[in-house]
N, C-alpha and C. Protein backbone atom coordinates (compact mmCIF):
# COMPACT_ATOMS: atom_id res chain seq x y z
N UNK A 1 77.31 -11.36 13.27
CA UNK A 1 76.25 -12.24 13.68
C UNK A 1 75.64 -11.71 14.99
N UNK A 2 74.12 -11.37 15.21
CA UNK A 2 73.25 -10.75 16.23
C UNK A 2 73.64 -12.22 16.93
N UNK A 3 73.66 -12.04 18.41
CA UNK A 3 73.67 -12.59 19.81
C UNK A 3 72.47 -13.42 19.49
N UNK A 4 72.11 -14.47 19.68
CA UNK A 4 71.20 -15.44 19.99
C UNK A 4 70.99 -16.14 21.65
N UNK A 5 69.91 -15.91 22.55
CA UNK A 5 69.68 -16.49 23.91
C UNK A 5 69.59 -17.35 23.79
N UNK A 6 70.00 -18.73 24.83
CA UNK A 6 70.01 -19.84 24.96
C UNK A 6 68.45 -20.21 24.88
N UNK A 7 67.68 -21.46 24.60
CA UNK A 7 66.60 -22.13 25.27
C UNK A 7 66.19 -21.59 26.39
N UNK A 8 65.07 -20.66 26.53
CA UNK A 8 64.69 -20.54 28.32
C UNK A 8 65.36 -19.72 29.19
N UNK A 9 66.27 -19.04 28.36
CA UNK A 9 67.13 -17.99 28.92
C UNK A 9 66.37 -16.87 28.90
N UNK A 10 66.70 -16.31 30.66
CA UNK A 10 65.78 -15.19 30.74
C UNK A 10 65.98 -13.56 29.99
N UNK A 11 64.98 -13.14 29.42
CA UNK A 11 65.27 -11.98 28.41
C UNK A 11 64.53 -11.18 28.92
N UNK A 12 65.32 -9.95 29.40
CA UNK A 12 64.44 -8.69 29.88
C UNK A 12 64.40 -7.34 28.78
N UNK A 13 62.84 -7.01 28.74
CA UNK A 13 62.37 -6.35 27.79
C UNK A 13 61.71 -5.36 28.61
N UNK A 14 62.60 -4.36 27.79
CA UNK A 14 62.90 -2.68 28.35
C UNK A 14 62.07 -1.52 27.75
N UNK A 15 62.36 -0.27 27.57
CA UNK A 15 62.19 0.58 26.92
C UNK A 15 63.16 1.17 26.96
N UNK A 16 64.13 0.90 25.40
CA UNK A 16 64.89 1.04 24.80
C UNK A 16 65.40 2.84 24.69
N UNK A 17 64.81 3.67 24.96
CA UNK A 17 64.71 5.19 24.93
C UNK A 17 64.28 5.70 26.38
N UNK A 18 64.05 5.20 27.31
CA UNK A 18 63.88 5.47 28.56
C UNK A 18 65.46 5.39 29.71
N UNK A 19 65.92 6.61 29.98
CA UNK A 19 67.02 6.56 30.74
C UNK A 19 66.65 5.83 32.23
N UNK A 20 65.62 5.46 32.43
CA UNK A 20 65.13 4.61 33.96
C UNK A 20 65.04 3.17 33.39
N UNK A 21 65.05 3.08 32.66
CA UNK A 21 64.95 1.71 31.80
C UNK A 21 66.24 1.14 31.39
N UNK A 22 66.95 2.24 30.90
CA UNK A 22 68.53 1.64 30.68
C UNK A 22 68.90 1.83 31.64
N UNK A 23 69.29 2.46 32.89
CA UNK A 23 69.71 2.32 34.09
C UNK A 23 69.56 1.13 34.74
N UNK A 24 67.93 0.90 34.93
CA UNK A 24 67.66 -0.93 35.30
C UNK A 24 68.73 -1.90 34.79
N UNK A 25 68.59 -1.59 33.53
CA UNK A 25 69.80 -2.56 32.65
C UNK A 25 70.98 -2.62 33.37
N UNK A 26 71.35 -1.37 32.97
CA UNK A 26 72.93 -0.96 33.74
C UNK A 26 73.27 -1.43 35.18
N UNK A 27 71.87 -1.88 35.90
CA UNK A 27 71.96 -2.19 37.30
C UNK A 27 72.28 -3.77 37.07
N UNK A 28 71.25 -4.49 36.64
CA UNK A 28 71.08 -5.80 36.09
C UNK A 28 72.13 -6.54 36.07
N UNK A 29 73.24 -5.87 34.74
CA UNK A 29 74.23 -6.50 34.25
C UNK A 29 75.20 -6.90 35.17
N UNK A 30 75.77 -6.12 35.69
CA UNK A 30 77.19 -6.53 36.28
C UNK A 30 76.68 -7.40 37.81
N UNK A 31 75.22 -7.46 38.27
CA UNK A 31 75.26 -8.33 39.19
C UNK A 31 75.19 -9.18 38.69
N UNK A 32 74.37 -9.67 37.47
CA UNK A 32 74.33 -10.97 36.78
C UNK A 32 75.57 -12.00 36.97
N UNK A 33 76.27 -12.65 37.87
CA UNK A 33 77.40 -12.97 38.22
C UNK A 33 77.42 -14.55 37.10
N UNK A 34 76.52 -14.92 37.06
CA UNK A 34 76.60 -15.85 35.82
C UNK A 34 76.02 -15.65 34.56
N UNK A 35 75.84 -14.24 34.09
CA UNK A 35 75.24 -13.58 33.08
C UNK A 35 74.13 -14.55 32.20
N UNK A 36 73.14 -15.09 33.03
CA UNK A 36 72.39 -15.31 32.25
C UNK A 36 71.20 -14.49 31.45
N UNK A 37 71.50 -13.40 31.95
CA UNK A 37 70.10 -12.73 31.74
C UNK A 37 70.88 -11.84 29.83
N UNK A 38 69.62 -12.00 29.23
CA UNK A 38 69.62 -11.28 27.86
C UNK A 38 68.75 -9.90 28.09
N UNK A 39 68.86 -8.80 27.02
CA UNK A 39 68.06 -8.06 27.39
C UNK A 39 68.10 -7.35 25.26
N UNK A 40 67.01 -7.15 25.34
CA UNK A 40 65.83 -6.08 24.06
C UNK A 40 65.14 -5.39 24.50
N UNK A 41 64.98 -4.35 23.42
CA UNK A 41 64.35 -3.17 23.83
C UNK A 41 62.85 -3.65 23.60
N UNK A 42 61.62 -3.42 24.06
CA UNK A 42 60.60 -3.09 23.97
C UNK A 42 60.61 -2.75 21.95
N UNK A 43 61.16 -1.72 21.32
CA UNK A 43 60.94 -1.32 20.54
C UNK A 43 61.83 -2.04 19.34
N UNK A 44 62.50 -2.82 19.27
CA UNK A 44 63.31 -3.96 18.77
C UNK A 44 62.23 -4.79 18.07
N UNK A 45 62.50 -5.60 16.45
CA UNK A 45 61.85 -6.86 16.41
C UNK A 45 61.57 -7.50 17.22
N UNK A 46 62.54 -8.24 17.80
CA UNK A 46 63.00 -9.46 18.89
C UNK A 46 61.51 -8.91 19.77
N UNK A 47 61.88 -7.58 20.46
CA UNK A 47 60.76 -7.55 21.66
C UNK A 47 59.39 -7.78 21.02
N UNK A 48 59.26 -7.08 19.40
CA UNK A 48 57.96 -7.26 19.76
C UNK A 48 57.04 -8.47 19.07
N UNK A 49 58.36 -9.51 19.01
CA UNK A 49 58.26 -10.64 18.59
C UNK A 49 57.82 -11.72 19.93
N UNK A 50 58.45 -11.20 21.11
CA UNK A 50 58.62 -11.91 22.29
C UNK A 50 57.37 -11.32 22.70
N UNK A 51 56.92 -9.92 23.05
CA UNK A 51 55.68 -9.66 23.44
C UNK A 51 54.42 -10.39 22.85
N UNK A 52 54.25 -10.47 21.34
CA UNK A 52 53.48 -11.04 20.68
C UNK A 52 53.27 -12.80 21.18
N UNK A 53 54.63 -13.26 21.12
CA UNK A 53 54.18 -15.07 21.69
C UNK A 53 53.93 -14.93 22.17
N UNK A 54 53.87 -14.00 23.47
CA UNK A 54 53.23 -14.43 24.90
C UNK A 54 51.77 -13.62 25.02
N UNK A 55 51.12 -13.08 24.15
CA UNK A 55 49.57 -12.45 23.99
C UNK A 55 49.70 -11.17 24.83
N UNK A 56 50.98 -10.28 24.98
CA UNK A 56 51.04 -9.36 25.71
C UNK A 56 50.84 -8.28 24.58
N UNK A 57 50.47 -6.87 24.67
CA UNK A 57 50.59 -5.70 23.85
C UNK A 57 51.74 -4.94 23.27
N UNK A 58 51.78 -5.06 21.89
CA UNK A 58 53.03 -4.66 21.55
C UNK A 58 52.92 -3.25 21.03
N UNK A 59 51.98 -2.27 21.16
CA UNK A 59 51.90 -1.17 21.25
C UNK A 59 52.08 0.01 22.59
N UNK A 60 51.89 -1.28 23.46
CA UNK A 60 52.02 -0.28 24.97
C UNK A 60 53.65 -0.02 25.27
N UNK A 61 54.40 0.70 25.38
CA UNK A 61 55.70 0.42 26.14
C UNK A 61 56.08 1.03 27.74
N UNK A 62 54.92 0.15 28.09
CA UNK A 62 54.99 0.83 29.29
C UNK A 62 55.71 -0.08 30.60
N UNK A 63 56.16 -1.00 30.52
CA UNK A 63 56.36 -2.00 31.29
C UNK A 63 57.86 -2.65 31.10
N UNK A 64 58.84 -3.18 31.89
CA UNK A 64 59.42 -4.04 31.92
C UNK A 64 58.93 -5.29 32.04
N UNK A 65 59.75 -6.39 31.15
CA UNK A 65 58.89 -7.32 31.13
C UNK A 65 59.94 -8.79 30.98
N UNK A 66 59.72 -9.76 31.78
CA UNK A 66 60.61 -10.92 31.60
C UNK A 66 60.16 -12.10 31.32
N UNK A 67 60.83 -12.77 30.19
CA UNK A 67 60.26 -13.33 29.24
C UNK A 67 61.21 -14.54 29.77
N UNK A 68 60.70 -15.92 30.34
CA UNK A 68 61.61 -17.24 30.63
C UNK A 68 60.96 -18.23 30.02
N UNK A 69 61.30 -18.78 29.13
CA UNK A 69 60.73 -19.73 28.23
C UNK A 69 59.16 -19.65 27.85
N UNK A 70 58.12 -20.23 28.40
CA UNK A 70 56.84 -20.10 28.40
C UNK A 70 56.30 -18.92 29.25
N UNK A 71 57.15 -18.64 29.98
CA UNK A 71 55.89 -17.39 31.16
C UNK A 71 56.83 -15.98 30.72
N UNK A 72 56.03 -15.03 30.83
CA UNK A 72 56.09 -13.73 30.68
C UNK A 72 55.53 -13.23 31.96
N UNK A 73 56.64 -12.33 32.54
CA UNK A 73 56.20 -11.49 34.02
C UNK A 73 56.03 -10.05 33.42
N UNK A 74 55.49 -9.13 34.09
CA UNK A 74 55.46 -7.80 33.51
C UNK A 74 55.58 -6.56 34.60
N UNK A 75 55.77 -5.80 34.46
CA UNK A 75 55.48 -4.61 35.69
C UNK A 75 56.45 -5.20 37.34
N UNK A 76 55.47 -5.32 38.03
CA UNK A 76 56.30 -5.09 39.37
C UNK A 76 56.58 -6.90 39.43
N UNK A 77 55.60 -7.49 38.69
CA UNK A 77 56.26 -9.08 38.80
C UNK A 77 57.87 -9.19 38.22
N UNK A 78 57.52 -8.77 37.35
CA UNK A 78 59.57 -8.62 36.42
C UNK A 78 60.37 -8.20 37.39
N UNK A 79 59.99 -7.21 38.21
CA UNK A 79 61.02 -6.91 39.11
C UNK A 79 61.29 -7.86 39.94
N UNK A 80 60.51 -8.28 40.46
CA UNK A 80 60.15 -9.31 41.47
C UNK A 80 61.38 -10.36 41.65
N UNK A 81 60.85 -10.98 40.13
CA UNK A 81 61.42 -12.17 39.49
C UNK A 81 62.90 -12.10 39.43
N UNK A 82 63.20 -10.74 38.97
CA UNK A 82 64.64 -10.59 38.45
C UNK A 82 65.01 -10.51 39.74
N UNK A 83 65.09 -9.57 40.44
CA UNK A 83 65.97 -9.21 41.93
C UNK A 83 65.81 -11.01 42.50
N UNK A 84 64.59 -11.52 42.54
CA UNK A 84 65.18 -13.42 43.17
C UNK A 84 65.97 -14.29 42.18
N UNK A 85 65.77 -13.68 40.78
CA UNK A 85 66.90 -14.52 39.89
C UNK A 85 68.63 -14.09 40.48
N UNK A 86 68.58 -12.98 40.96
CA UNK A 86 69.92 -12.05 41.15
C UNK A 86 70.79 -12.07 42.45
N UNK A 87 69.57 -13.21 43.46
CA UNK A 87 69.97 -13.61 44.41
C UNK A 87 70.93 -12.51 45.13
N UNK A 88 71.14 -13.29 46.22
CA UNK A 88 72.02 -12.48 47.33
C UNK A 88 71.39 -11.31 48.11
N UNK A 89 71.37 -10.00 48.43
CA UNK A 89 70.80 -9.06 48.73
C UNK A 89 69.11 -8.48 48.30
N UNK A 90 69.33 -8.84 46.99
CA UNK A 90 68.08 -8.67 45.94
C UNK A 90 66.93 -9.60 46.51
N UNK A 91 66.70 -10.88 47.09
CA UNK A 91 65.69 -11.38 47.32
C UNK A 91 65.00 -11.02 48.74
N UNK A 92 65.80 -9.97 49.11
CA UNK A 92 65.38 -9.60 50.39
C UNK A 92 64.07 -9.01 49.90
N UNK A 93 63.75 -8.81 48.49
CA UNK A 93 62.41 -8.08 48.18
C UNK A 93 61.45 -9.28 47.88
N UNK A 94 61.69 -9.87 47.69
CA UNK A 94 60.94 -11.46 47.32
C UNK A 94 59.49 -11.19 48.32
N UNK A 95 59.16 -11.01 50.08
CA UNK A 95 58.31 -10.61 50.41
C UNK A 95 57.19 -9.93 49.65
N UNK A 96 57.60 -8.74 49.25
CA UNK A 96 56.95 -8.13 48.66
C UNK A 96 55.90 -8.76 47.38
N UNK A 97 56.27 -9.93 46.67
CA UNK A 97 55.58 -10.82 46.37
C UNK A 97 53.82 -11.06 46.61
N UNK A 98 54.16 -10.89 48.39
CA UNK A 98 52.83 -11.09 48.57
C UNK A 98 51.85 -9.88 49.02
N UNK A 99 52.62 -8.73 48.61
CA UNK A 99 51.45 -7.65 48.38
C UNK A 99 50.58 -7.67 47.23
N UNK A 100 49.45 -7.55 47.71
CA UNK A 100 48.50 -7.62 46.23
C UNK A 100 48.92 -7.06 44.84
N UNK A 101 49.28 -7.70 43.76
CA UNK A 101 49.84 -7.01 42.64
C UNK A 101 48.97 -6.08 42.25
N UNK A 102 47.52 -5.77 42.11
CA UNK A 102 47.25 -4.35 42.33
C UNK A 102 47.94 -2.98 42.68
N UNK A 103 48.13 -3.24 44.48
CA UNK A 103 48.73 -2.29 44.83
C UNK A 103 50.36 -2.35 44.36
N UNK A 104 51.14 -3.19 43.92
CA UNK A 104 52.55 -3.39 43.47
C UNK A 104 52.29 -2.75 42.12
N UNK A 105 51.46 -2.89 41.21
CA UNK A 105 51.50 -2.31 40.10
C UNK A 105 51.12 -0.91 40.04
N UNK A 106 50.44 -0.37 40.87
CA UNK A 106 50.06 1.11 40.77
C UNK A 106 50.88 1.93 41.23
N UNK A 107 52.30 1.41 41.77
CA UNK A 107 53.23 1.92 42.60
C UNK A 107 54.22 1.67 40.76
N UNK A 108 53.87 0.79 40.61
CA UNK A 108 55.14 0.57 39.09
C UNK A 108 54.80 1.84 38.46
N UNK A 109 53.09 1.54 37.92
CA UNK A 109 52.76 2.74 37.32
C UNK A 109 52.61 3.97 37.33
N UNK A 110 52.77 4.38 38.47
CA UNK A 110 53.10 6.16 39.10
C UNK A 110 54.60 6.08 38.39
N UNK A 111 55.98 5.42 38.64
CA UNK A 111 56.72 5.49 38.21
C UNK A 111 56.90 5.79 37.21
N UNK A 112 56.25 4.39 36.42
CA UNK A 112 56.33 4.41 34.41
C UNK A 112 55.70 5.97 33.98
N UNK A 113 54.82 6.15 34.81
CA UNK A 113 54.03 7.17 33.85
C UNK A 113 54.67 8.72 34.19
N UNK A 114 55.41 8.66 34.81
CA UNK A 114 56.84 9.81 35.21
C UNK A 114 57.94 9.11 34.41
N UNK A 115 58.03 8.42 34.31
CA UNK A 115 59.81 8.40 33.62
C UNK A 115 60.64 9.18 33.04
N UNK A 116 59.90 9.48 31.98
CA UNK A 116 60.35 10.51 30.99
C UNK A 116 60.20 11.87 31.49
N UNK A 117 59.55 12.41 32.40
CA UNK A 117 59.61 13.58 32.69
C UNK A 117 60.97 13.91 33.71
N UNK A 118 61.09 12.63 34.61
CA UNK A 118 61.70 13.04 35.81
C UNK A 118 63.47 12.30 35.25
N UNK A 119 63.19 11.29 34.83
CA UNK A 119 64.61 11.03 33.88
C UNK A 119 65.28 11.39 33.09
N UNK A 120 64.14 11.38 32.05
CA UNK A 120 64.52 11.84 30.90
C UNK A 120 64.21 10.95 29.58
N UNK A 121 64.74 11.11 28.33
CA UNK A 121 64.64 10.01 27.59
C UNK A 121 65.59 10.18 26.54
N UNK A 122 66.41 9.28 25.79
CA UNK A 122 67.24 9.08 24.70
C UNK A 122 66.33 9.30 23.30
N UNK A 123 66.86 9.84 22.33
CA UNK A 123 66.07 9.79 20.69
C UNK A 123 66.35 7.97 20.52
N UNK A 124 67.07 7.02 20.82
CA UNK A 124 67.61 5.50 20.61
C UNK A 124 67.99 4.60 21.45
N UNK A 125 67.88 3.74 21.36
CA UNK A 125 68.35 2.62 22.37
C UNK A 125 69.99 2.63 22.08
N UNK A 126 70.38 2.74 22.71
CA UNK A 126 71.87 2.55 22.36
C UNK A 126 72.60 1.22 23.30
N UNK A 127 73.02 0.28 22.64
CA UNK A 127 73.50 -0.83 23.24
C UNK A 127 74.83 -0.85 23.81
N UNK A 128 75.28 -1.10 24.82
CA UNK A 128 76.26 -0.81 25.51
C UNK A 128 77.47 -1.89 24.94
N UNK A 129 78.98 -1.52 25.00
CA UNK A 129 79.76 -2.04 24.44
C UNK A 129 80.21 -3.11 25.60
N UNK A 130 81.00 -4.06 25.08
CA UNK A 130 81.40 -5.34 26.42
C UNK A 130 80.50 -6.51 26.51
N UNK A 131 80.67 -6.54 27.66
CA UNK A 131 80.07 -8.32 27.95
C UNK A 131 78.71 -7.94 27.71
N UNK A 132 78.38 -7.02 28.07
CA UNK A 132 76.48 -6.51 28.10
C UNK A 132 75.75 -6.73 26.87
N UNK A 133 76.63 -6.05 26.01
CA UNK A 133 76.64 -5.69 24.84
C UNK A 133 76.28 -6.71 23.90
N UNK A 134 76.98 -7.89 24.37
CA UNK A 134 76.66 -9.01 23.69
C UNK A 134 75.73 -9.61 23.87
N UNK A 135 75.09 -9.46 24.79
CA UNK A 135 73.57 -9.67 25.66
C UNK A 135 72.66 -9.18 25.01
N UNK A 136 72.53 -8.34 23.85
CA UNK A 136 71.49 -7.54 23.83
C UNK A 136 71.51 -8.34 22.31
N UNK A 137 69.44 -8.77 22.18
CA UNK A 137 68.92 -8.95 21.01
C UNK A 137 68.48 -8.02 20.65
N UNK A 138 69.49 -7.64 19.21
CA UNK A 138 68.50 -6.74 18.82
C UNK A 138 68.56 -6.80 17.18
């Protein structure tokens, strides 16, 4: 039986073949100290089932993206969001908030649009075994 997220449980949507993308993950998880957070790949049903409710593009995979019941964050907001969901050290970025998301996103997107060159990339999403593991819709 595939993992099912609670009601409103936050689901972060990745790119499933991006080693900067599963790393995020890999960062994510083990602070999650009350593991609420779920996570799908971008390239998964689920994601591009979740991209679709929320009127986002399910052909682009360019973005991390966090999906909490009704609102969808994307790009440097997802980050945003997650590091203040993750509390403790992590909201020390919360400031950053109030840089114009313009300039927060063109700083995401220099990144995204290197990933694969400077990371690398997987042929698959490969879901990690353990508590994580069970986290993942896919």
């Amino acid at each position: 039986m595939e993992p099912e997220a609670p009601d409103g449980a936050p689901i972060v949507l990745f790119d499933g073949v991006c080693n900067l993308c599963n790393g995020f993950v890999q960062f994510i998880a083990p602070r999650d100290d009350d593991e609420e957070f779920y996570f799908a790949s971008l390239q998964s049903e689920i994601g591009r089932e979740l991209l679709a409710d929320h009127d986002l593009p399910t052909d682009e995979l360019e973005s991390i993206v966090l999906v909490e019941g009704d609102a969808a964050y994307v790009k440097s907001g997802a980050v945003l969001r997650i590091a203040s969901r993750l509390g403790g050290l992590y909201r020390l970025l919360s400031p950053f908030r109030y840089v114009p998301r313009i300039l927060r996103d063109a700083v995401y997107d220099l990144v995204a649009n290197n990933r694969y060159r400077v990371f690398g990339k997987k042929d698959r999403c490969e879901i990690p075994e353990g508590d994580v593991g069970a986290r993942f819709l896919e």
